[in-house]
N, C-alpha and C. Protein backbone atom coordinates (compact mmCIF):
# COMPACT_ATOMS: atom_id res chain seq x y z
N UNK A 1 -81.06 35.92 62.01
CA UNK A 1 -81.03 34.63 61.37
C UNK A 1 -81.78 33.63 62.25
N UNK A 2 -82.37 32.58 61.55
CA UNK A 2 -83.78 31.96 62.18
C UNK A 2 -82.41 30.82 62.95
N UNK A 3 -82.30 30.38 64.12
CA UNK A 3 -82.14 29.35 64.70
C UNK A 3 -83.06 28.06 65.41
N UNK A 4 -83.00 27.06 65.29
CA UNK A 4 -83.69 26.17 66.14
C UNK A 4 -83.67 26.04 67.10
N UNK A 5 -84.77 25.92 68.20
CA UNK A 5 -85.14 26.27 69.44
C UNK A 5 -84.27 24.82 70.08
N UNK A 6 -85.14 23.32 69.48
CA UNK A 6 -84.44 22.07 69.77
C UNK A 6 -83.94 21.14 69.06
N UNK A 7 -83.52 20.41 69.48
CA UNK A 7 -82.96 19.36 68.47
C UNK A 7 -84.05 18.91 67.96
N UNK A 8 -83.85 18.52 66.15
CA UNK A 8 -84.96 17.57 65.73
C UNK A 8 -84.86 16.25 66.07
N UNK A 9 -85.44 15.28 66.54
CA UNK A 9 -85.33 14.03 67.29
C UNK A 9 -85.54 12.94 65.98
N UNK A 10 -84.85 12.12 66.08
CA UNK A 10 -84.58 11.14 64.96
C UNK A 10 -85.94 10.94 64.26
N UNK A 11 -87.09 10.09 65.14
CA UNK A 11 -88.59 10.22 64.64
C UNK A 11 -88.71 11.17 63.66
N UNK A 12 -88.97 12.12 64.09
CA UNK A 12 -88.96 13.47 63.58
C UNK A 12 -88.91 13.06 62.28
N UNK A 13 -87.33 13.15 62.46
CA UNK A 13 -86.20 13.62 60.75
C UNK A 13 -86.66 12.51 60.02
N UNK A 14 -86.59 10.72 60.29
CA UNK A 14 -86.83 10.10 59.95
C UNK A 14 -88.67 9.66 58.61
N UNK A 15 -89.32 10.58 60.03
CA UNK A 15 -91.09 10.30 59.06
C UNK A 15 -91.11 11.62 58.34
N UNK A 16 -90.02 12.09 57.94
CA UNK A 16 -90.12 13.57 57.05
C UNK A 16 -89.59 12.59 55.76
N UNK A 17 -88.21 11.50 56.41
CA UNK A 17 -87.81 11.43 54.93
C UNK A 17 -88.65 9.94 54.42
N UNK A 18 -89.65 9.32 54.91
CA UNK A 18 -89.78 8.65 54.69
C UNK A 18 -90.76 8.23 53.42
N UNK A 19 -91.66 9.48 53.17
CA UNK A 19 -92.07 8.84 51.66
C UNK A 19 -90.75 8.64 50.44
N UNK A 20 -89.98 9.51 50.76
CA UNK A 20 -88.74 9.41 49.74
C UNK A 20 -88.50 7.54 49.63
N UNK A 21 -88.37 6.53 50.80
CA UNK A 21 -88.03 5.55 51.02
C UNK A 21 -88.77 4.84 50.16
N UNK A 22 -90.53 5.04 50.44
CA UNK A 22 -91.04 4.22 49.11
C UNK A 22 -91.41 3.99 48.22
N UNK A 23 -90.60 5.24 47.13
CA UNK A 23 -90.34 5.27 45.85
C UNK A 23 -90.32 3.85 44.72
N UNK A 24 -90.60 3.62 44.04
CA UNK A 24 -90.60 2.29 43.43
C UNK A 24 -89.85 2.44 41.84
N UNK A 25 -89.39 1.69 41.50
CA UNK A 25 -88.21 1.76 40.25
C UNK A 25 -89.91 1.82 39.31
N UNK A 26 -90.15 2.73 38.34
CA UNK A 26 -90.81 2.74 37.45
C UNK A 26 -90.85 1.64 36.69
N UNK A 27 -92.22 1.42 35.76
CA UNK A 27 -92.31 -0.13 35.75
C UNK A 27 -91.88 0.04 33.47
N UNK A 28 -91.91 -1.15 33.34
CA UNK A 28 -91.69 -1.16 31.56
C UNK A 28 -91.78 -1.68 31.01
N UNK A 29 -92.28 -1.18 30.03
CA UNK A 29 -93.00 -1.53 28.87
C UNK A 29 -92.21 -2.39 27.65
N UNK A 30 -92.98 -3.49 26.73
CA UNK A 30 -91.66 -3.65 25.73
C UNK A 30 -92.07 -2.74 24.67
N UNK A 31 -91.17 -2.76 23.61
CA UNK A 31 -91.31 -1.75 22.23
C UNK A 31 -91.94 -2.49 21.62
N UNK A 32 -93.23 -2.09 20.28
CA UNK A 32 -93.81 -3.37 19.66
C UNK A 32 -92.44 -3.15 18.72
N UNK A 33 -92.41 -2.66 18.52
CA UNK A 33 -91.20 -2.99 17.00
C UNK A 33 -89.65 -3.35 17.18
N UNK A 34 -89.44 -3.55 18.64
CA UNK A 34 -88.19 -4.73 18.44
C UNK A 34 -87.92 -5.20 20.07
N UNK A 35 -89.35 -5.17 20.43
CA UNK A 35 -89.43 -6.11 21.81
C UNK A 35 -88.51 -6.15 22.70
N UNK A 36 -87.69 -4.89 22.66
CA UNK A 36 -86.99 -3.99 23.82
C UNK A 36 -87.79 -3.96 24.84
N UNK A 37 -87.02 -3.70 26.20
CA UNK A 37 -88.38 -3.03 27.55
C UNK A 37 -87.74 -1.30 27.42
N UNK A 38 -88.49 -0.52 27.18
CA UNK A 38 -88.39 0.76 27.55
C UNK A 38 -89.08 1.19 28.51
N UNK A 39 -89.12 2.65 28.97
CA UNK A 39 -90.20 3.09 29.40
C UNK A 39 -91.12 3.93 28.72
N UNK A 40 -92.48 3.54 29.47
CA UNK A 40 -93.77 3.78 28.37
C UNK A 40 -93.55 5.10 28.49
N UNK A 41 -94.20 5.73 27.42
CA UNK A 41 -94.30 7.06 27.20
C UNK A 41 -93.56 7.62 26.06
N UNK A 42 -92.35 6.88 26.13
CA UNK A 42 -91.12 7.33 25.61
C UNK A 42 -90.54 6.88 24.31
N UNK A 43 -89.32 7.14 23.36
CA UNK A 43 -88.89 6.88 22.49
C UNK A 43 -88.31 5.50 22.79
N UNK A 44 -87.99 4.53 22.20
CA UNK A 44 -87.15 3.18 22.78
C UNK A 44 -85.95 3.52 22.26
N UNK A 45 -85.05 3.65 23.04
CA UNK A 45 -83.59 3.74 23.30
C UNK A 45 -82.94 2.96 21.93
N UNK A 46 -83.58 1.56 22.08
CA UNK A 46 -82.45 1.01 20.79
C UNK A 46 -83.32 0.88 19.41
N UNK A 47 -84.56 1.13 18.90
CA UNK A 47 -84.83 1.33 17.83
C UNK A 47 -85.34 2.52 17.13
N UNK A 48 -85.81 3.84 18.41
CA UNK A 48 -85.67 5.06 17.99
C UNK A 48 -87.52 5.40 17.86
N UNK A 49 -88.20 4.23 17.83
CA UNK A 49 -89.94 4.46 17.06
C UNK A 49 -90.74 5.06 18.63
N UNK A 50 -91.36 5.54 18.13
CA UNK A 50 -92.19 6.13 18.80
C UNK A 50 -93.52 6.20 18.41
N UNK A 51 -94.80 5.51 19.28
CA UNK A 51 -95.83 5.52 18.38
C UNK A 51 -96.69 4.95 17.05
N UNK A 52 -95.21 4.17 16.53
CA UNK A 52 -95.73 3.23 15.19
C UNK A 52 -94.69 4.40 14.31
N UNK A 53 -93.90 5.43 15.17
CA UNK A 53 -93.37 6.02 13.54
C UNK A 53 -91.84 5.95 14.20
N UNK A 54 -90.54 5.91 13.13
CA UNK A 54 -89.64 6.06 13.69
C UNK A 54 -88.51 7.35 13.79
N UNK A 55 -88.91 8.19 14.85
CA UNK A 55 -88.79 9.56 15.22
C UNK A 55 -87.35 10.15 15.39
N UNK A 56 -85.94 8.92 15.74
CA UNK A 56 -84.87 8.84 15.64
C UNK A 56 -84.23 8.28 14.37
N UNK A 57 -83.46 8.45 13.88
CA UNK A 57 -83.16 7.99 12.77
C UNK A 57 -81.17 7.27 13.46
N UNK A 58 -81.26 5.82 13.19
CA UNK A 58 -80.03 5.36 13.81
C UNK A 58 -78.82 5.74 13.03
């Protein structure tokens, strides 16, 4: 079984986790058809349209 020779030193551990740190809250879009913010790409949560068609049915 593989063991570690030394301790990993804070630096270290720290600039491993650090792109994780500057992650950014995804940004959003409004819905044209009921001027919700969703996120782009996606279905809008409270009117269901997607695209100009409405793909959920409430």
């Amino acid at each position: 079984m593989a063991v570690p020779k030394r301790k990993t030193s804070k630096a270290k551990r720290d600039s491993r986790r650090a792109p994780n740190m500057r992650m950014s809250v995804p940004a959003l879009s409004t819905c044209p058809h009921c001027h919700n913010p969703k996120l782009p790409h996606r279905v809008c949560p409270v009117c269901g349209w997607y695209d100009g068609k409405q793909v959920i049915e409430d």
